[in-house]
N, C-alpha and C. Protein backbone atom coordinates (compact mmCIF):
# COMPACT_ATOMS: atom_id res chain seq x y z
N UNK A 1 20.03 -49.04 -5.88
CA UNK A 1 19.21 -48.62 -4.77
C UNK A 1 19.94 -47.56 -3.94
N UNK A 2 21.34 -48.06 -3.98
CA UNK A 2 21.88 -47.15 -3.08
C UNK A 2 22.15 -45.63 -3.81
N UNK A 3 22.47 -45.63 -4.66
CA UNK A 3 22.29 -44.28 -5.43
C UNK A 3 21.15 -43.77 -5.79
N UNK A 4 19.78 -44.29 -5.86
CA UNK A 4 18.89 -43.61 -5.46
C UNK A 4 18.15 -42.72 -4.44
N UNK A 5 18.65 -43.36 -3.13
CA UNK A 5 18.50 -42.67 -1.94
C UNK A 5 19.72 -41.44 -1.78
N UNK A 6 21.03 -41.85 -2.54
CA UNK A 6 21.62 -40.83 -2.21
C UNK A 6 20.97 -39.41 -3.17
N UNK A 7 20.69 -40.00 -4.33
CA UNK A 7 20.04 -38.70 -5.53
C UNK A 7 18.37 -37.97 -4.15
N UNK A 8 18.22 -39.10 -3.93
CA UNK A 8 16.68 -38.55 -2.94
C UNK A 8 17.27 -37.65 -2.15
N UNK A 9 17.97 -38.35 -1.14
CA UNK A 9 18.41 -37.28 -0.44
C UNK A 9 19.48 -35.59 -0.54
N UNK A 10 20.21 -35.90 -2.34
CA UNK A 10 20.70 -34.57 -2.46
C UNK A 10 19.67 -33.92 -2.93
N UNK A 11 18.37 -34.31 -3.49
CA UNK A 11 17.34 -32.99 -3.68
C UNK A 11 16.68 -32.51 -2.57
N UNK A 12 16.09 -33.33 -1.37
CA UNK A 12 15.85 -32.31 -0.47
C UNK A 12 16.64 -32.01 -0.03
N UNK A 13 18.15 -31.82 0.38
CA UNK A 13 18.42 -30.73 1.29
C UNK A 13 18.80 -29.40 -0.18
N UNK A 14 18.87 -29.40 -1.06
CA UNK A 14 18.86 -28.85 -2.10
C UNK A 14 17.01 -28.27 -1.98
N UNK A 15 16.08 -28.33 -2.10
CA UNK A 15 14.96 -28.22 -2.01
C UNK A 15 14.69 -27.05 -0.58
N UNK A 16 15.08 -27.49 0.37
CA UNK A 16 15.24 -26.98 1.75
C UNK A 16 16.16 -26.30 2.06
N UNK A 17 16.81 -26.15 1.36
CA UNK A 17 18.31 -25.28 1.10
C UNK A 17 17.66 -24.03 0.67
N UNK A 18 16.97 -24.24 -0.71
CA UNK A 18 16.83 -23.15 -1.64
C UNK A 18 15.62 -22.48 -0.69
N UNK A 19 14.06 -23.14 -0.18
CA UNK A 19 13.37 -22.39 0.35
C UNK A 19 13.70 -21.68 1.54
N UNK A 20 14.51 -22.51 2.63
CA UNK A 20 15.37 -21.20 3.78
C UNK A 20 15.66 -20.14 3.40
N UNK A 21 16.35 -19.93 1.79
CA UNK A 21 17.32 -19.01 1.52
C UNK A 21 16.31 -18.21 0.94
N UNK A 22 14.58 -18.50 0.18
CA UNK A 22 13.94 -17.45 -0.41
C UNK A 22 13.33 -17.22 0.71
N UNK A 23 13.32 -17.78 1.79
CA UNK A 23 12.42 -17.76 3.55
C UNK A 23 13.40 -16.29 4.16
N UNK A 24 14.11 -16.65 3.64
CA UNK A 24 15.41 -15.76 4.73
C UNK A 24 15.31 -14.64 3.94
N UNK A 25 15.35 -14.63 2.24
CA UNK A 25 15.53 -13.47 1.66
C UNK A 25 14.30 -12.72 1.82
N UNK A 26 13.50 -13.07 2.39
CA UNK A 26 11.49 -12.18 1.96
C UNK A 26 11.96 -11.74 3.59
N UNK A 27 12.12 -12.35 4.60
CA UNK A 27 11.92 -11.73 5.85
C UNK A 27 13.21 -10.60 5.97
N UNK A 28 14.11 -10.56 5.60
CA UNK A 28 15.20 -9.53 5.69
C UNK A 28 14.79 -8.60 4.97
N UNK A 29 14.17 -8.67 3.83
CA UNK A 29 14.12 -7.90 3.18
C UNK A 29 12.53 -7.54 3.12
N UNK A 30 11.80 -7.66 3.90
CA UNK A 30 10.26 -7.55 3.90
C UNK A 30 9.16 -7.79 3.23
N UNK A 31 8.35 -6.48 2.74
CA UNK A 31 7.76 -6.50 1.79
C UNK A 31 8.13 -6.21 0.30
N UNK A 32 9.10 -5.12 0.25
CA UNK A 32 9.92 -5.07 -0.77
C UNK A 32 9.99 -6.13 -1.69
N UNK A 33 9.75 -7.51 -1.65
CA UNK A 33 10.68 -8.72 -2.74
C UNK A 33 8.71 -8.64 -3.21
N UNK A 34 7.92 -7.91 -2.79
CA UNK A 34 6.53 -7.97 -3.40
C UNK A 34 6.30 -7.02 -4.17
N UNK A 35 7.37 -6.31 -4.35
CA UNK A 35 7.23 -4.46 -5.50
C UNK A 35 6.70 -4.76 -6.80
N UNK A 36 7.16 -5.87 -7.15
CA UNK A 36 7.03 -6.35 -8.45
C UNK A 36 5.65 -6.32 -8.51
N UNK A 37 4.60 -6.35 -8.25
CA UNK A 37 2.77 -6.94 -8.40
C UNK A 37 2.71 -5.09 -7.99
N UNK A 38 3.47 -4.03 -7.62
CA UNK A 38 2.72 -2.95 -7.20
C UNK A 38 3.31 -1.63 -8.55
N UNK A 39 2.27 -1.30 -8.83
CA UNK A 39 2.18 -0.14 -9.69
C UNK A 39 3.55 1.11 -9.56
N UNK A 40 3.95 1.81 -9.77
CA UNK A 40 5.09 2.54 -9.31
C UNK A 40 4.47 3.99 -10.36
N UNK A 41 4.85 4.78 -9.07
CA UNK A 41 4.48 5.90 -9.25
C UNK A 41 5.48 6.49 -10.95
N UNK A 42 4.69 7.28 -11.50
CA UNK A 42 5.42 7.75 -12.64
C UNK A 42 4.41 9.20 -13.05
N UNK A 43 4.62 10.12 -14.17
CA UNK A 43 4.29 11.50 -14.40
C UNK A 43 2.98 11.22 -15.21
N UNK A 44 2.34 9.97 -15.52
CA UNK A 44 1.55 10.18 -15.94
C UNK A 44 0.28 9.97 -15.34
N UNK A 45 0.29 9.50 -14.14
CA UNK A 45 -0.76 8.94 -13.02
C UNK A 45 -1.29 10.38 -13.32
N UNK A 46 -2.38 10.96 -12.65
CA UNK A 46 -3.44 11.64 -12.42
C UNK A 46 -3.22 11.87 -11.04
N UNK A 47 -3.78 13.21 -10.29
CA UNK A 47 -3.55 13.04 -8.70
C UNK A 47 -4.80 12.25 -8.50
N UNK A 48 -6.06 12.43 -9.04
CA UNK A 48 -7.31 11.52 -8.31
C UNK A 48 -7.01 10.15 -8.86
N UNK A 49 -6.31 9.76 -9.95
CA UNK A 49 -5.88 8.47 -9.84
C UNK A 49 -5.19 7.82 -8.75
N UNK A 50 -4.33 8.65 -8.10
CA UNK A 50 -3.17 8.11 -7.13
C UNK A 50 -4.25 7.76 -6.27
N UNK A 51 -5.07 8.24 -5.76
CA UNK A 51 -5.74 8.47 -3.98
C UNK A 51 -6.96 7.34 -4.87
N UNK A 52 -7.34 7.21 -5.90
CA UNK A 52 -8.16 6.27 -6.50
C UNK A 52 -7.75 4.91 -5.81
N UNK A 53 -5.94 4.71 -6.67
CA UNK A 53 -5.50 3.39 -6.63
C UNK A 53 -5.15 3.00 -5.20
N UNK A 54 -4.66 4.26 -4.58
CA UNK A 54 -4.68 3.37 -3.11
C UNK A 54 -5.77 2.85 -2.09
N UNK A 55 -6.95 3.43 -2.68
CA UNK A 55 -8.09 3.24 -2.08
C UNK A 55 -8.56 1.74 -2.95
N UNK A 56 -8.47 1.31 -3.68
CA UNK A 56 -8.62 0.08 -4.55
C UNK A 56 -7.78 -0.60 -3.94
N UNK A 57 -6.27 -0.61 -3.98
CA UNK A 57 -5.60 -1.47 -3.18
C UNK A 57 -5.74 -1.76 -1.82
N UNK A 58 -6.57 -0.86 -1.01
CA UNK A 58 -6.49 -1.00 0.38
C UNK A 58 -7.80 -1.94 0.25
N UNK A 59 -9.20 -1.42 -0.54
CA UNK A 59 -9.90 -1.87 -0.67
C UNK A 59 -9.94 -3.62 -0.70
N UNK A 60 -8.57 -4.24 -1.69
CA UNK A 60 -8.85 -5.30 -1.68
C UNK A 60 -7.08 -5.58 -1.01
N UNK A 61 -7.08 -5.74 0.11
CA UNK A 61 -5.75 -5.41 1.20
C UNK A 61 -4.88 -6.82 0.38
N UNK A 62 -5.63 -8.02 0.27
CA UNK A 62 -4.77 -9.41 0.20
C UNK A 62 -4.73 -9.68 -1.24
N UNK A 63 -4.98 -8.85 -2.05
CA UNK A 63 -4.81 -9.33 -3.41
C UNK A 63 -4.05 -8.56 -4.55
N UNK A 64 -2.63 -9.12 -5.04
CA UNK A 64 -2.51 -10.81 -5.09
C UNK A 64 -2.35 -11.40 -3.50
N UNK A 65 -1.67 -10.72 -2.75
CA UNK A 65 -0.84 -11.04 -1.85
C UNK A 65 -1.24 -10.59 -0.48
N UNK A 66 -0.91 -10.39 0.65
CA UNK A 66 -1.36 -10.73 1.63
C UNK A 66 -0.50 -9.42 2.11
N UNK A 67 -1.59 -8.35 2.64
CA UNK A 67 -0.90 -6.74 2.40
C UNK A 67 -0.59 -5.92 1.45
N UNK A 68 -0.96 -6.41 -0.15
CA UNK A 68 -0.33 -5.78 -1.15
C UNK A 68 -0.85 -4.64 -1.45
N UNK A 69 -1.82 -4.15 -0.91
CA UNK A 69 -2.75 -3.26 -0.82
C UNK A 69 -1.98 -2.42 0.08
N UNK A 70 -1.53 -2.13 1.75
CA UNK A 70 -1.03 -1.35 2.00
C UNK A 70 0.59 -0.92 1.48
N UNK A 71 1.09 -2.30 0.73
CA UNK A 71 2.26 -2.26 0.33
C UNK A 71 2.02 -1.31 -1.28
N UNK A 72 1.28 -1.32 -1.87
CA UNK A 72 0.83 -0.11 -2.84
C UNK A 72 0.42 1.65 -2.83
N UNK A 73 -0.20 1.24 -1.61
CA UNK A 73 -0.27 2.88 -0.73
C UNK A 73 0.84 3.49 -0.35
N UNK A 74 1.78 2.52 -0.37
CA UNK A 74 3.26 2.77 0.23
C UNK A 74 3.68 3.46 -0.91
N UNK A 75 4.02 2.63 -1.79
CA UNK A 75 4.70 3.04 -3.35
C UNK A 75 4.25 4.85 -3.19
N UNK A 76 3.36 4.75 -3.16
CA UNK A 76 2.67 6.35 -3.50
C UNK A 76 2.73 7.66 -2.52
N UNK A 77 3.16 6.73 -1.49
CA UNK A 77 3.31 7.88 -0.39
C UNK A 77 4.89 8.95 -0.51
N UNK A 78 4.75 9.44 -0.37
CA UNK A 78 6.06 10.70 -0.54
C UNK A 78 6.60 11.01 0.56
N UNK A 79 7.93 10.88 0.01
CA UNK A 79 9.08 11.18 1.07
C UNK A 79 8.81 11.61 2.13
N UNK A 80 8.04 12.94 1.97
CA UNK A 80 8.16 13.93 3.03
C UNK A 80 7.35 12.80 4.23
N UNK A 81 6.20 12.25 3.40
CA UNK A 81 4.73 11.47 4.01
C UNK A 81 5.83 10.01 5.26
N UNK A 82 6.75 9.58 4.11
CA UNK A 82 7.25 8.37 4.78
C UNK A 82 8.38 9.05 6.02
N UNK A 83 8.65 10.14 5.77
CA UNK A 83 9.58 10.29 7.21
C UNK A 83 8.74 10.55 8.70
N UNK A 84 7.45 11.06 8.18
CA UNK A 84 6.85 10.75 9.40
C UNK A 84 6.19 9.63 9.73
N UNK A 85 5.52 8.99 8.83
CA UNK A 85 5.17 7.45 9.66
C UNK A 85 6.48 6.59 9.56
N UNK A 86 7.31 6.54 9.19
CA UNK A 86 8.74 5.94 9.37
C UNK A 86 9.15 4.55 8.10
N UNK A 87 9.47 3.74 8.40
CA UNK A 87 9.88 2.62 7.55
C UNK A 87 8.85 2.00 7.03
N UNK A 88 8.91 0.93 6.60
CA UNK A 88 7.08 0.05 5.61
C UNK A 88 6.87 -0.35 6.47
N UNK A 89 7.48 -0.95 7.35
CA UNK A 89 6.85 -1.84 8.81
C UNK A 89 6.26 -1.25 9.69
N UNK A 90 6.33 0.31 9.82
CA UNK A 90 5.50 1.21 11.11
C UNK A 90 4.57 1.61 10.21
N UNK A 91 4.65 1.88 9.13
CA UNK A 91 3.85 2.47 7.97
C UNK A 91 2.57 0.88 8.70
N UNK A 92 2.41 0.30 7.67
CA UNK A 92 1.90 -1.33 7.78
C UNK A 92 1.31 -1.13 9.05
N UNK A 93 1.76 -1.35 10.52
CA UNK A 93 1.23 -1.13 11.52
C UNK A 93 0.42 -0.13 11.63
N UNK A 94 0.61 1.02 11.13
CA UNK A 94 -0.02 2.43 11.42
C UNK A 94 -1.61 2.01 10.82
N UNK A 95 -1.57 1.93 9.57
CA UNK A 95 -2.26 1.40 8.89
C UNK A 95 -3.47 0.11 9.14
N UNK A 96 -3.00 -0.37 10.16
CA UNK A 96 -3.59 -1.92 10.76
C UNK A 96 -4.38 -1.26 11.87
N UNK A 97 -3.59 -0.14 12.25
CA UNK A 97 -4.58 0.10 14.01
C UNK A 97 -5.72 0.66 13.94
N UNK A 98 -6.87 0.77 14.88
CA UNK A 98 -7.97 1.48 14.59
C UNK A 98 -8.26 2.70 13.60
N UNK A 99 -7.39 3.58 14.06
CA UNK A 99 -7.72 4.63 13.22
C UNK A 99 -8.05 4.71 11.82
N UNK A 100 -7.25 3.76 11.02
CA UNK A 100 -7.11 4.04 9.63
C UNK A 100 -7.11 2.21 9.13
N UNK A 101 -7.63 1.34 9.99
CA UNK A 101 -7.88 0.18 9.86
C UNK A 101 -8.92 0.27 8.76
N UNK A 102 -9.99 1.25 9.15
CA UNK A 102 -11.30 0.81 8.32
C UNK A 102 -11.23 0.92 6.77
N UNK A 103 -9.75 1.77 6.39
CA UNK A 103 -9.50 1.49 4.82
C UNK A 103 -9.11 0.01 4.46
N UNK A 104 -8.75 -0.86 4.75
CA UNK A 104 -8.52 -2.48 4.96
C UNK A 104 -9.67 -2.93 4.38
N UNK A 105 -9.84 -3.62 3.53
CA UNK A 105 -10.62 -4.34 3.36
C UNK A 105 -12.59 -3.86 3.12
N UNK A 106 -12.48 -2.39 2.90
CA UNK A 106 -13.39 -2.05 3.01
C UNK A 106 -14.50 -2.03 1.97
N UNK A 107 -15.86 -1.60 2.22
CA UNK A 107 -17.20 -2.14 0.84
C UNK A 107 -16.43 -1.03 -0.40
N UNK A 108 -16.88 0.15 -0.18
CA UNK A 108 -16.77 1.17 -1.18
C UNK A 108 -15.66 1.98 -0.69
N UNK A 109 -16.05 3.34 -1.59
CA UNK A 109 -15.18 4.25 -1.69
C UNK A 109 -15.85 5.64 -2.66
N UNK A 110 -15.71 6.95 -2.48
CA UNK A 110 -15.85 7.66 -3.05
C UNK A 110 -15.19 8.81 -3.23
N UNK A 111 -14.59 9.41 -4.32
CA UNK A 111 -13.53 10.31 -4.12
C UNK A 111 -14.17 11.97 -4.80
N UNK A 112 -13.69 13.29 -3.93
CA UNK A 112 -14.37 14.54 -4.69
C UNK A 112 -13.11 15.28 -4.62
N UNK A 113 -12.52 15.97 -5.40
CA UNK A 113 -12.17 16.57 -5.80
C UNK A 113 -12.23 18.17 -4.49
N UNK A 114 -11.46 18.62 -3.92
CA UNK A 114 -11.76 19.59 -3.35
C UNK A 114 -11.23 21.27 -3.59
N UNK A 115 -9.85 20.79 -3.71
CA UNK A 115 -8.84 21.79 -4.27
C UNK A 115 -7.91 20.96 -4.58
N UNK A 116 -7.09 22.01 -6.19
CA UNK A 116 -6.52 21.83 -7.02
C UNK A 116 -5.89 22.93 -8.01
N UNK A 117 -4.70 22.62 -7.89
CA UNK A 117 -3.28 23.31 -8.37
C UNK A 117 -2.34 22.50 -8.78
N UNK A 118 -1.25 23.31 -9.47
CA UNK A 118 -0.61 22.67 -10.47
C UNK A 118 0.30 21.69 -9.18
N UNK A 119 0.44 21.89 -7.86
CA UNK A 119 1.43 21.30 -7.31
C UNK A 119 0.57 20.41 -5.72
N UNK A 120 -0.61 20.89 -5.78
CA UNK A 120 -1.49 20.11 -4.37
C UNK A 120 -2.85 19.91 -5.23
N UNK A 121 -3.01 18.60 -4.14
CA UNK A 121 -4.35 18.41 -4.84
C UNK A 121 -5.15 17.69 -3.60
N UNK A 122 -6.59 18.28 -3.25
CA UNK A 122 -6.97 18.23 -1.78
C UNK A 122 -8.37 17.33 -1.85
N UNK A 123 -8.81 15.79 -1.52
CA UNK A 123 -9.83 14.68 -1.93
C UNK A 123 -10.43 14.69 -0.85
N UNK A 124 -12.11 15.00 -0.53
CA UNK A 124 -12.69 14.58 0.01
C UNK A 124 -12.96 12.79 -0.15
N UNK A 125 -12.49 11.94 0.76
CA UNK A 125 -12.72 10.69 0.28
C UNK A 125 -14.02 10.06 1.64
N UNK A 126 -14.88 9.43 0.99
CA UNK A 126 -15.92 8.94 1.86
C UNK A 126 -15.68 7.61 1.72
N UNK A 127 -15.65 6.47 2.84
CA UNK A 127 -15.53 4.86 2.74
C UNK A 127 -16.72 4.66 3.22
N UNK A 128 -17.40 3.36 2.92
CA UNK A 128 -18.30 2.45 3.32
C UNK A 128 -18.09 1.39 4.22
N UNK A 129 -17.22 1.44 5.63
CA UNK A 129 -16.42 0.35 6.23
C UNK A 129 -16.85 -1.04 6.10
N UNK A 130 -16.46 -1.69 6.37
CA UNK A 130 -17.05 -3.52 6.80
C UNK A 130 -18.20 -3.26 7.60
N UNK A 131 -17.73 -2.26 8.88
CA UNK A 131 -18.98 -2.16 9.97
C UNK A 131 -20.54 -1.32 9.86
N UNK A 132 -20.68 -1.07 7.66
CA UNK A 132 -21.57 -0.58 7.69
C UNK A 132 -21.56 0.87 8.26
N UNK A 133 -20.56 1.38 8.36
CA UNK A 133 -20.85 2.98 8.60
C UNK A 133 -19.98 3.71 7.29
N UNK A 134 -19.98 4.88 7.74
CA UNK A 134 -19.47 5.62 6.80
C UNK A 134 -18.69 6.90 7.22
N UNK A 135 -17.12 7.08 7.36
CA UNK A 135 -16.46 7.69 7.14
C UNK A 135 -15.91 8.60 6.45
N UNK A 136 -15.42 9.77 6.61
CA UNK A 136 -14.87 10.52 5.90
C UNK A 136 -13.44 11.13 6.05
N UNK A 137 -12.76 11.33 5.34
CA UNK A 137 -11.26 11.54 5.04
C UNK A 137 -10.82 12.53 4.49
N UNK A 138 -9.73 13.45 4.48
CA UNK A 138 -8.92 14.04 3.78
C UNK A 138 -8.38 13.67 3.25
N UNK A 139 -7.97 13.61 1.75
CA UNK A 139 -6.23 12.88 1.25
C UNK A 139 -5.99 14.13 0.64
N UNK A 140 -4.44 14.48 0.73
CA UNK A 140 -3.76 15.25 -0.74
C UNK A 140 -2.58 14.76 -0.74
N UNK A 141 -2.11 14.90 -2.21
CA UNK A 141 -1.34 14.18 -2.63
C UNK A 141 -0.75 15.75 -3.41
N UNK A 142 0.58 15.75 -3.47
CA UNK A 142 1.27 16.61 -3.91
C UNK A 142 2.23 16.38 -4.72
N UNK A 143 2.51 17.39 -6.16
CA UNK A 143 3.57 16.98 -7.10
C UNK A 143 5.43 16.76 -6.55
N UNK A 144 5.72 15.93 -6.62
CA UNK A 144 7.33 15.68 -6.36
C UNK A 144 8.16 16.67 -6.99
N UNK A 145 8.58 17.83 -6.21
CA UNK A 145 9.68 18.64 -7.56
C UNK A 145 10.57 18.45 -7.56
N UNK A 146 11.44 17.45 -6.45
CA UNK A 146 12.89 17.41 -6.54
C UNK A 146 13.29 16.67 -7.29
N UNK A 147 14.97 16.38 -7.73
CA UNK A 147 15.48 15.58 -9.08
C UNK A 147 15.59 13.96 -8.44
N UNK A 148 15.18 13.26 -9.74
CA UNK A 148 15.01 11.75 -9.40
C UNK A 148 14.22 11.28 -10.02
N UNK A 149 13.87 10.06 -9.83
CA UNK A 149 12.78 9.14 -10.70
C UNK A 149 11.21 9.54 -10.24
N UNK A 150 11.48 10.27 -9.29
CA UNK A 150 10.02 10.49 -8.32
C UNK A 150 9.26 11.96 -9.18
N UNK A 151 10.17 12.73 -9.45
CA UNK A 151 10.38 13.74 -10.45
C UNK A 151 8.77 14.23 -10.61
N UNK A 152 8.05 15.48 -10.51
CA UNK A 152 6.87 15.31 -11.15
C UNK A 152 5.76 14.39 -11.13
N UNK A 153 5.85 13.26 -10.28
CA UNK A 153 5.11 12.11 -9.99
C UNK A 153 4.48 12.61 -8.66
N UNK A 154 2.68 12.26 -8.46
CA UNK A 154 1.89 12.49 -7.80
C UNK A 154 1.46 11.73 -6.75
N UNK A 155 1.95 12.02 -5.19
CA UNK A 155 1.91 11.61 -4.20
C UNK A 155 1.78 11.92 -2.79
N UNK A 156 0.79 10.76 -2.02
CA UNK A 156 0.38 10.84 -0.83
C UNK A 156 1.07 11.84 0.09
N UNK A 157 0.54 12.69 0.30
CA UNK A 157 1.63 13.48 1.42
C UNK A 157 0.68 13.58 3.02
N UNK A 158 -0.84 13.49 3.10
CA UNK A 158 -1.59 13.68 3.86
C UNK A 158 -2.87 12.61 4.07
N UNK A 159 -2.85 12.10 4.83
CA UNK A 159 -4.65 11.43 5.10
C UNK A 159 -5.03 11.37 6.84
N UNK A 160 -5.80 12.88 6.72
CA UNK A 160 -6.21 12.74 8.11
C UNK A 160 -7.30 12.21 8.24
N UNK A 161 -7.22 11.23 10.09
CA UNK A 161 -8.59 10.90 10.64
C UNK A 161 -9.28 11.03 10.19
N UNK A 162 -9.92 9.68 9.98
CA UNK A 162 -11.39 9.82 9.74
C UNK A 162 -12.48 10.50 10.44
N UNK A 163 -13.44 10.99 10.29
CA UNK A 163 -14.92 11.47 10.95
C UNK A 163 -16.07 10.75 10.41
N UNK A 164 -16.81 10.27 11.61
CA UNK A 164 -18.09 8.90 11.46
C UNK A 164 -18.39 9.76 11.19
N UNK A 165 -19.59 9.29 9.83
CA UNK A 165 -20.82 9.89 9.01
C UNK A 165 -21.98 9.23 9.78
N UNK A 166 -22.04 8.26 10.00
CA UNK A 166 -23.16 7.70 10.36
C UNK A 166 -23.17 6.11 10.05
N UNK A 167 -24.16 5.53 10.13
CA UNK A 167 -24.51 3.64 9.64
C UNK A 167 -25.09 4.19 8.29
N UNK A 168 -24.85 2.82 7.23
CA UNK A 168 -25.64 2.84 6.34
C UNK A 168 -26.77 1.99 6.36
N UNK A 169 -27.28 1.67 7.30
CA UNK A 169 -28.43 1.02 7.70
C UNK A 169 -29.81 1.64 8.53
């Protein structure tokens, strides 16, 4: 008996040990320990694929995971893009506030083609929000030329303000 309670009690703090330490490792380290479930930019994406997939991921914000959607838009955004909204966590926020909330979780999506060159590529994108209206967007996404894994890989550099279209009702 008595060595049973002691075996009981070395698995939970063993149990509670280990989840603090994957508790502790996800919050230090953020969203990052979620890269694994997100696509990674590479030379063969398409530019209307890129502004496709982040509009799919934003589209469905919690799936698998809970943000993985803006944490995918991330992947794709480019250097130049991440020094001005700053780290994943202001990124994430930026992303959450009114302005650019209504990509979250939203009905549709439609992407056109506006201008296009071997190194910019300029998307009229129209959303269908939750609130039944309809927005419109800029995205371009531009080729990476500097040396690295990013190399030639097609990414977010721009998405201005939206402009209300109207209700779809």
């Amino acid at each position: 008996m008595k060595f049973n309670i002691f075996k009981t009690f070395f698995f939970i703090i063993i149990f509670f040990n280990t989840n603090f330490s994957y508790a502790k490792n996800i919050s230090a380290q953020g969203a990052y320990e979620l890269k694994s479930n997100s696509k990674k930019p590479n030379i063969s994406i398409l530019p209307s694929e890129v502004v496709k997939l982040q509009l799919s991921s934003l589209q469905n914000n919690n799936s698998p995971n809970i943000d993985s959607g803006i944490l995918q838009t991330w992947e794709f955004a480019h250097p130049k893009n991440k020094s001005f909204t700053g780290p994943y966590d202001k990124f994430k926020n930026m992303i959450k506030k009114d302005t650019y909330s209504i990509l979250i979780n939203h009905k549709s999506h439609e992407v056109k083609e506006m201008f296009k060159n071997e190194n910019v590529a300029t998307y009229e994108v129209i959303i269908l929000g939750k609130d039944k209206k309809f927005y419109k967007f800029k995205w371009q996404v531009e080729k990476y030329n500097k040396e690295g894994p990013l190399k030639n890989c097609w990414l977010t550099t721009a998405v201005l303000a939206p402009k209300v279209l109207g209700s779809s009702v």
